[in-house]
N, C-alpha and C. Protein backbone atom coordinates (compact mmCIF):
# COMPACT_ATOMS: atom_id res chain seq x y z
N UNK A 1 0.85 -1.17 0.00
CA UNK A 1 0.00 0.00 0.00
C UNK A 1 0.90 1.23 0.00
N UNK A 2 0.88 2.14 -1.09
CA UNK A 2 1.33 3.41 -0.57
C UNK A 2 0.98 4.66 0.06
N UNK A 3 2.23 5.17 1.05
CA UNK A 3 1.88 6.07 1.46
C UNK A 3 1.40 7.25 0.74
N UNK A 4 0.72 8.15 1.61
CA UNK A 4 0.09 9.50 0.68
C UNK A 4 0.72 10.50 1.08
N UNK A 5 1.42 11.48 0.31
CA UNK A 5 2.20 12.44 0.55
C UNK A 5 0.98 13.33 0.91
N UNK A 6 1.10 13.98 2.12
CA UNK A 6 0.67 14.96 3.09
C UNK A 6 -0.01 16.17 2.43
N UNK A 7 -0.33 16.87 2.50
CA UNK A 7 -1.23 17.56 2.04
C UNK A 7 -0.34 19.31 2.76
N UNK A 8 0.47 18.80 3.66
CA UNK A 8 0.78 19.77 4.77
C UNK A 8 2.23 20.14 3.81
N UNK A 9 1.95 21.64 3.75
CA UNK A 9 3.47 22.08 2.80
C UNK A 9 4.74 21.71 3.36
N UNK A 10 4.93 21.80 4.58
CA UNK A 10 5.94 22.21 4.77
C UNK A 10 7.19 19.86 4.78
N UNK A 11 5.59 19.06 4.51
CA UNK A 11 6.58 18.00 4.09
C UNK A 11 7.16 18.02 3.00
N UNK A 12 8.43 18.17 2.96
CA UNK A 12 10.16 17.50 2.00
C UNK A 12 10.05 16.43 1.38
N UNK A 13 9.06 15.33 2.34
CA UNK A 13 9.52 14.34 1.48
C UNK A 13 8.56 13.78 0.61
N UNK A 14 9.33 13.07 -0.74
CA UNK A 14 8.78 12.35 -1.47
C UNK A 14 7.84 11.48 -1.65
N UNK A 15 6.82 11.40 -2.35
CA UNK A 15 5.97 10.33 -2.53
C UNK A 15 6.98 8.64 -2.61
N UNK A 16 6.73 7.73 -2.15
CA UNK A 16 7.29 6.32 -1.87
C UNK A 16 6.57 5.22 -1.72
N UNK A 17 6.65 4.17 -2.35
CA UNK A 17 5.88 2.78 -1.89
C UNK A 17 6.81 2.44 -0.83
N UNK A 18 5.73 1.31 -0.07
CA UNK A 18 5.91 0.85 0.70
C UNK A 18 7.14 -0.72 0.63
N UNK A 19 8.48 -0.88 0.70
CA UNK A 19 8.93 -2.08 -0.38
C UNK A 19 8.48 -3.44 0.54
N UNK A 20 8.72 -4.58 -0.15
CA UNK A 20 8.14 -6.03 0.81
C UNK A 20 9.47 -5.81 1.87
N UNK A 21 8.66 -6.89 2.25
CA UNK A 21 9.43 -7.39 3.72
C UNK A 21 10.63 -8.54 3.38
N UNK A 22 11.66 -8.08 4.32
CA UNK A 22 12.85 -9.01 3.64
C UNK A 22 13.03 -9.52 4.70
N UNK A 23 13.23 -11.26 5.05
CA UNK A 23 14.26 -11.57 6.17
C UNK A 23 15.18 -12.36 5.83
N UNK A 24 16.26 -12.02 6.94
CA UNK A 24 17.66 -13.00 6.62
C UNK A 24 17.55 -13.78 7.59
N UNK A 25 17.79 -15.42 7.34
CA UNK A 25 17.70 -16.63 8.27
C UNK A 25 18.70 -16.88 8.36
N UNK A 26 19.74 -16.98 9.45
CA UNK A 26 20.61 -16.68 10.22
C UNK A 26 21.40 -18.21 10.89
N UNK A 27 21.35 -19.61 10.46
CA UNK A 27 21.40 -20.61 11.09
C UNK A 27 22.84 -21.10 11.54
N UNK A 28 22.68 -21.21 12.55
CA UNK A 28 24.50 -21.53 13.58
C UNK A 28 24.96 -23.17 12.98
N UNK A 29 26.13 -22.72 13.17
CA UNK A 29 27.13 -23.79 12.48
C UNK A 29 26.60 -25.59 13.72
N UNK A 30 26.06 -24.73 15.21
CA UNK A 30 26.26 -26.05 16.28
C UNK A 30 24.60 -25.85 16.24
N UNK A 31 23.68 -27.48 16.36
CA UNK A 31 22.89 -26.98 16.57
C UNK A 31 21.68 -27.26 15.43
N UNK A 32 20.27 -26.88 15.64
CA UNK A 32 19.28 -26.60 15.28
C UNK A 32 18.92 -24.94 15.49
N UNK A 33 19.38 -24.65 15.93
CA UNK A 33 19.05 -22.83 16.43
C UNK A 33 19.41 -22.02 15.04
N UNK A 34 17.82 -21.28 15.00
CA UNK A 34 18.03 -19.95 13.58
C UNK A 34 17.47 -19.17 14.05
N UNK A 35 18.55 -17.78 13.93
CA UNK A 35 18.00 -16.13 13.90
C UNK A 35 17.42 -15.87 13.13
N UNK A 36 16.34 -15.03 13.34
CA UNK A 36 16.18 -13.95 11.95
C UNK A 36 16.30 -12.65 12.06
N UNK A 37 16.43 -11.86 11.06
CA UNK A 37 16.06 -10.30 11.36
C UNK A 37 14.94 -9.91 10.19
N UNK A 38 14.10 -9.40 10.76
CA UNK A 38 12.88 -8.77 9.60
C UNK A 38 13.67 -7.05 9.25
N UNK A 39 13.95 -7.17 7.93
CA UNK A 39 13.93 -5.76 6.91
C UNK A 39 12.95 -5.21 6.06
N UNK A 40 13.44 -3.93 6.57
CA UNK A 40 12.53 -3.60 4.95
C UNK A 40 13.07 -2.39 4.53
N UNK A 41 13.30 -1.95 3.55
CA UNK A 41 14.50 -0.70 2.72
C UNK A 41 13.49 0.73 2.99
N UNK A 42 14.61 1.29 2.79
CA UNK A 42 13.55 2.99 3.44
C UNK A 42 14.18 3.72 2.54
N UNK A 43 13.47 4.62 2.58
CA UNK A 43 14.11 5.84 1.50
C UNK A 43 15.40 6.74 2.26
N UNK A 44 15.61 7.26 0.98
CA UNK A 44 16.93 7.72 1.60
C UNK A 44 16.53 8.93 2.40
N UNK A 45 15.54 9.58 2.74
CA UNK A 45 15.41 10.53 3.91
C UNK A 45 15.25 9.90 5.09
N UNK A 46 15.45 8.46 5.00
CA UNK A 46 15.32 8.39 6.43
C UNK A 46 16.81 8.20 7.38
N UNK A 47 16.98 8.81 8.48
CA UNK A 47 17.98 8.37 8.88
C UNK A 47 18.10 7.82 10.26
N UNK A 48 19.08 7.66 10.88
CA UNK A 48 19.22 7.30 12.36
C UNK A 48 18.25 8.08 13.13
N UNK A 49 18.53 9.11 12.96
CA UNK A 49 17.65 10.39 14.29
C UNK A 49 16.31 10.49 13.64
N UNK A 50 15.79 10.45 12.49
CA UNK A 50 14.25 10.30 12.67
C UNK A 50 13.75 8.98 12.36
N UNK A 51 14.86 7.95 12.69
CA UNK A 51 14.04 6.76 13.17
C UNK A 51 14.00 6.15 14.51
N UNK A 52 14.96 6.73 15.61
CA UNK A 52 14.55 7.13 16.41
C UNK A 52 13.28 7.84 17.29
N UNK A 53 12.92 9.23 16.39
CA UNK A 53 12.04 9.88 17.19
C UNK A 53 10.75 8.70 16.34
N UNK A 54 10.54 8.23 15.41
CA UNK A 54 9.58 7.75 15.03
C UNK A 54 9.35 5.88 16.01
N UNK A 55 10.44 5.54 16.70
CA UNK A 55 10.09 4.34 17.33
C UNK A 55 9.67 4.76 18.55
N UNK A 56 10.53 5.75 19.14
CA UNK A 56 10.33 6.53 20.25
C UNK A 56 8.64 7.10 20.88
N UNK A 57 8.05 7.48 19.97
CA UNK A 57 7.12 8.20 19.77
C UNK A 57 5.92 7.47 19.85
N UNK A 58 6.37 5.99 19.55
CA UNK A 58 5.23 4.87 19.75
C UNK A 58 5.43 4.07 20.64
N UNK A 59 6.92 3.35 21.06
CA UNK A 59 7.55 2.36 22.04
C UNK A 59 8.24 2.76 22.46
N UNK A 60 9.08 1.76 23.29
CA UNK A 60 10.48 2.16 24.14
C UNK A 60 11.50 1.31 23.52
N UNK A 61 11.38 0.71 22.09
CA UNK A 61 12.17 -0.34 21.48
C UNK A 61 13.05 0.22 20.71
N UNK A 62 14.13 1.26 20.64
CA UNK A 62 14.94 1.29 19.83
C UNK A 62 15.89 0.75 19.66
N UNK A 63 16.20 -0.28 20.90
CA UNK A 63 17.48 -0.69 20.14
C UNK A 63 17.30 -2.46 19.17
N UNK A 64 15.79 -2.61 19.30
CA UNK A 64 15.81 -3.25 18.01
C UNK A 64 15.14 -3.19 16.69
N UNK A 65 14.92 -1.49 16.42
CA UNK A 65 15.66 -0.85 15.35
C UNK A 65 16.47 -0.38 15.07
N UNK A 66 17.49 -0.98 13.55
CA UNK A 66 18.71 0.18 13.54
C UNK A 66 18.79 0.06 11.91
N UNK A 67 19.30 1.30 11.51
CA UNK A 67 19.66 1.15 9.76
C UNK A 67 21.08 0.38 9.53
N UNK A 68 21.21 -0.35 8.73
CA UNK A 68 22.30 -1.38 8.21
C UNK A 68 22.42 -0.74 6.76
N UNK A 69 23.23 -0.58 6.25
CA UNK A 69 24.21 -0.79 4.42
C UNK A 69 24.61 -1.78 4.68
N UNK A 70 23.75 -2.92 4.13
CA UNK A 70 24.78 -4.43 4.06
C UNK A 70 26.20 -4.07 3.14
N UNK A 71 26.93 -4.69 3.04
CA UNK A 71 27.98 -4.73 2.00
C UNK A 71 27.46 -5.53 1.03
N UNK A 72 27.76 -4.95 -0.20
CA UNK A 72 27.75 -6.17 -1.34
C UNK A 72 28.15 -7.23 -1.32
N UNK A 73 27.73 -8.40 -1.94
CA UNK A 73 28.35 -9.61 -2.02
C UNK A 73 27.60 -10.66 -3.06
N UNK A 74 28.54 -11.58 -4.07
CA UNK A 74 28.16 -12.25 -5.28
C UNK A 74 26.91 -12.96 -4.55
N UNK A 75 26.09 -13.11 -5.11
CA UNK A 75 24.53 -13.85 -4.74
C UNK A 75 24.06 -14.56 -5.69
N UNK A 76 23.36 -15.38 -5.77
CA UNK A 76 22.52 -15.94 -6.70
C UNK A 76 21.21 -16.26 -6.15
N UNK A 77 20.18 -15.94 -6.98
CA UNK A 77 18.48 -15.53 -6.07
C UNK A 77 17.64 -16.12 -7.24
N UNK A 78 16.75 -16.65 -6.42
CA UNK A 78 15.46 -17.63 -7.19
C UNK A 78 14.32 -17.03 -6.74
N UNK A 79 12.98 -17.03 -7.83
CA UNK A 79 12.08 -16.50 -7.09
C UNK A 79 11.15 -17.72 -7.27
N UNK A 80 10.65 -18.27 -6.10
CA UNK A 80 9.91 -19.54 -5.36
C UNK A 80 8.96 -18.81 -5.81
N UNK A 81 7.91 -19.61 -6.62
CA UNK A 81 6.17 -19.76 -6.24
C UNK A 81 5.68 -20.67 -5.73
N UNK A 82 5.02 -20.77 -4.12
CA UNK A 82 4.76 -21.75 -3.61
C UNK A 82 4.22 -21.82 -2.29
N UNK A 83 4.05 -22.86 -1.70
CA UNK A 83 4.49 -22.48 -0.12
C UNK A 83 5.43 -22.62 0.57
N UNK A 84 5.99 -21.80 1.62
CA UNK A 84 7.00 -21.42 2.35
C UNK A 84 7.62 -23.09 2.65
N UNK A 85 6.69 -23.76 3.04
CA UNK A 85 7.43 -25.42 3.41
C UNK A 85 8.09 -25.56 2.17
N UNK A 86 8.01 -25.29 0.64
CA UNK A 86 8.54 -25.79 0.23
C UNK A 86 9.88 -25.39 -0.47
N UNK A 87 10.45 -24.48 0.36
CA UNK A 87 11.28 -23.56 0.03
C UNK A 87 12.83 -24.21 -0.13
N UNK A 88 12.60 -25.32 0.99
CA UNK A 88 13.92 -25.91 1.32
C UNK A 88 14.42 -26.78 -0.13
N UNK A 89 13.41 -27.32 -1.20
CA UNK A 89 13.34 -27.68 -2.19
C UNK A 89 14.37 -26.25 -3.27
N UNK A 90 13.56 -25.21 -3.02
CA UNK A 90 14.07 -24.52 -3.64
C UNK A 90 15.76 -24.12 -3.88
N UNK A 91 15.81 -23.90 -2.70
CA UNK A 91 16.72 -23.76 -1.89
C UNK A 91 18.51 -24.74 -2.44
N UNK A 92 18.20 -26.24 -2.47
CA UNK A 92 18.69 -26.95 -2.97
C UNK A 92 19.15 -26.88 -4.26
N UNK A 93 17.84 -26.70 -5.45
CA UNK A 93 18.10 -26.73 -6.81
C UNK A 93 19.08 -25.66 -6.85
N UNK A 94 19.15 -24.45 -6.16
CA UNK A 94 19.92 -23.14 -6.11
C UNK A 94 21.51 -23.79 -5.80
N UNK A 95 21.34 -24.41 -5.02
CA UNK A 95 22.85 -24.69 -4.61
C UNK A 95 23.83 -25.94 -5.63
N UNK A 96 22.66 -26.51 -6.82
CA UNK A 96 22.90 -27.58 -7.36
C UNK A 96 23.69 -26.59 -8.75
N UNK A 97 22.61 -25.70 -8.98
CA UNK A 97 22.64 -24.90 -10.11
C UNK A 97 24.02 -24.07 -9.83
N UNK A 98 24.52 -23.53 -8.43
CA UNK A 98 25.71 -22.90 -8.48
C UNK A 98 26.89 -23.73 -8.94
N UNK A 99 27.01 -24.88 -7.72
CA UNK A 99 27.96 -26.02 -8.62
C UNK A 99 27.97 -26.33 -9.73
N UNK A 100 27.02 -26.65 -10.43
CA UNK A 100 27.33 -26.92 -12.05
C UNK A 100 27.91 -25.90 -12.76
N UNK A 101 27.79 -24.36 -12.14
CA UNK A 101 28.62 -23.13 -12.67
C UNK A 101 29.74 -22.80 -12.04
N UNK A 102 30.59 -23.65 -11.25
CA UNK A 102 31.76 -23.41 -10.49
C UNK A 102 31.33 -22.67 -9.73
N UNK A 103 30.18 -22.56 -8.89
CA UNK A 103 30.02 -21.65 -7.57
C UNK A 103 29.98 -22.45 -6.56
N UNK A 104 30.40 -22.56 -5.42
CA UNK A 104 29.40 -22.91 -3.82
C UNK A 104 28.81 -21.89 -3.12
N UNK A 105 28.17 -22.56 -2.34
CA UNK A 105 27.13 -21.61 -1.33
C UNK A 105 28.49 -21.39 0.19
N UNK A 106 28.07 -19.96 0.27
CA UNK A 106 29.02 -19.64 1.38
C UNK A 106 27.75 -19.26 3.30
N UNK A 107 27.99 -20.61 4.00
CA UNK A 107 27.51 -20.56 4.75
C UNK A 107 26.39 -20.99 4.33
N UNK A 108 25.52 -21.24 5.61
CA UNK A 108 23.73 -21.43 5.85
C UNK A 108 23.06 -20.84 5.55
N UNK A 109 23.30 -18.85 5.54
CA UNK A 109 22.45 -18.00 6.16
C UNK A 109 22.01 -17.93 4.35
N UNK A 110 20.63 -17.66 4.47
CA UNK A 110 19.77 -17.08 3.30
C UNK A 110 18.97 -16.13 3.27
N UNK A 111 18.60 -15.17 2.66
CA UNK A 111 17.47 -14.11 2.23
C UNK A 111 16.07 -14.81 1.75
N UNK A 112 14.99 -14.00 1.78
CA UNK A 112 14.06 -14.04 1.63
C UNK A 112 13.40 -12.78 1.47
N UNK A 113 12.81 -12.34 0.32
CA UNK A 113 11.86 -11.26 -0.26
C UNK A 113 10.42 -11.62 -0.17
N UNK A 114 9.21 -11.37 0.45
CA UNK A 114 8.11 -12.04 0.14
C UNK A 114 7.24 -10.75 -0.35
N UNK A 115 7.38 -11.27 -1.85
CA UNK A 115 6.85 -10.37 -2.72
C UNK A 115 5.13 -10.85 -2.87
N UNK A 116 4.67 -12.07 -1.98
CA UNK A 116 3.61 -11.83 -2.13
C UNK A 116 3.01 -11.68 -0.20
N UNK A 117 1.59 -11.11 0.17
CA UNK A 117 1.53 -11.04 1.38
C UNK A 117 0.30 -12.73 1.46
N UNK A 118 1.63 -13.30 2.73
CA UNK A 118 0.33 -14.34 3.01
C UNK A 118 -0.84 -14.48 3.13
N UNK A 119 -1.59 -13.17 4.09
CA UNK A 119 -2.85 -13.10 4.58
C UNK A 119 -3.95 -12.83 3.34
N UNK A 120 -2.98 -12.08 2.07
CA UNK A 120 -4.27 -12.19 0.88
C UNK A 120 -3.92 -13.59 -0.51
N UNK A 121 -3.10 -14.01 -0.24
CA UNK A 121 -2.75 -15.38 -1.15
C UNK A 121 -3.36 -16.66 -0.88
N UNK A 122 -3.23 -17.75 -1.46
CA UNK A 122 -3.10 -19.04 -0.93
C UNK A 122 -2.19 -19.47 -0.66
N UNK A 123 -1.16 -20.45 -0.33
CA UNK A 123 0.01 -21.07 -0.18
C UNK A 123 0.15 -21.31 -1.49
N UNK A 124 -0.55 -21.73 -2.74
CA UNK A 124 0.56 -22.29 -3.96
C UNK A 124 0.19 -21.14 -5.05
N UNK A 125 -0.27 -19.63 -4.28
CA UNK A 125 -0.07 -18.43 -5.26
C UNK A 125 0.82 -17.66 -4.66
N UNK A 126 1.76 -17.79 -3.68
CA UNK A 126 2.79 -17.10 -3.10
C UNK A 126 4.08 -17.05 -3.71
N UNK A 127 4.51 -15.53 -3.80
CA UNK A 127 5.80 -15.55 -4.30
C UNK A 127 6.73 -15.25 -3.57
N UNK A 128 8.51 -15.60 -3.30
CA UNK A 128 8.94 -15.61 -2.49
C UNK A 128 10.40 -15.32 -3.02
N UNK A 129 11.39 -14.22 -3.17
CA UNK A 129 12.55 -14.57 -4.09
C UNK A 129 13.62 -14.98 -2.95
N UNK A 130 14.24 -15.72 -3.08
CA UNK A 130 15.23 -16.68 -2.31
C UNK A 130 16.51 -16.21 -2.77
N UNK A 131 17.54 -15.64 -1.97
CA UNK A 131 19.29 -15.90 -2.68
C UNK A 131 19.90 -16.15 -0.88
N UNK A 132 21.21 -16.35 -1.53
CA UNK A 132 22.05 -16.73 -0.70
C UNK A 132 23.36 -16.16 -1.12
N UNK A 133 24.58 -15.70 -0.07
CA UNK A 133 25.87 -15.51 -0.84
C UNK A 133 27.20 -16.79 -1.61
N UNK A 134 27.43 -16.40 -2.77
CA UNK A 134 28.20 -17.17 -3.19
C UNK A 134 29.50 -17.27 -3.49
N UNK A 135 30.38 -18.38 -3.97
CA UNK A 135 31.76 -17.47 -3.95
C UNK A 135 32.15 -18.63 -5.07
N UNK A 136 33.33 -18.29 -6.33
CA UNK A 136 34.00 -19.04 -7.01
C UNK A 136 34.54 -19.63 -6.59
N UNK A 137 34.25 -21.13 -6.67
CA UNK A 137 35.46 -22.55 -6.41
C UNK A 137 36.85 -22.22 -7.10
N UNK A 138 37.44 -23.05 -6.32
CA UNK A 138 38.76 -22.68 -7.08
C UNK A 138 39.29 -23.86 -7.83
């Protein structure tokens, strides 16, 4: 849904959609245990100090919001139509498809874009784009 630029002059900022929700699954080398962190990209007016007064202003939770610049890094990304169970499928062919191109998968941890929202889909009209970081075999 997008936001509606204000009506009130003295807002600066730009008209903007709202982008999907991204999480990175986070899984430890010992173990069954996975992190996640839920993202989602902001425009570039936003910064530290008015995302602050904007968590502030509703909770007492800022310190688990914070802005990140991931660093770049080689990826390779699939976009799943399906349901989420069947991702781990996906997931695989991705890592089959890097090897046959001299790539491996570096680490566990994976992305997730869910470009479609569960609560108005079914499970096998959901879209989901999947990558992971990769690196040239040697």
């Amino acid at each position: 849904m997008p936001f509606q630029k204000q009506s009130n002059q003295t807002n600066k900022n730009p008209d903007y959609q709202l982008f999907p929700i991204e999480c990175r699954w986070i899984q430890s080398d010992v173990g069954e245990q996975i992190d996640f962190q839920l993202m989602i990209r902001q425009p570039r007016f936003i910064n530290e100090k008015l995302l602050h007064q904007a968590v502030l202003s509703k909770n007492n939770l800022t310190h688990q919001f914070f802005l990140e610049q991931p660093e770049p890094t080689l990826r390779v990304f699939c976009l799943h139509k399906g349901s989420y169970h069947t991702e781990e499928d996906c997931l695989n062919k991705m890592t089959h498809y890097c090897q046959s191109k001299g790539y491996q998968r570096v680490g566990k941890d994976y992305e997730e874009i869910y470009v479609a929202d569960f609560r108005n889909h079914t499970p096998e009209q959901l879209k989901t784009v999947l990558s992971f970081e990769i690196e040239k075999t040697t």
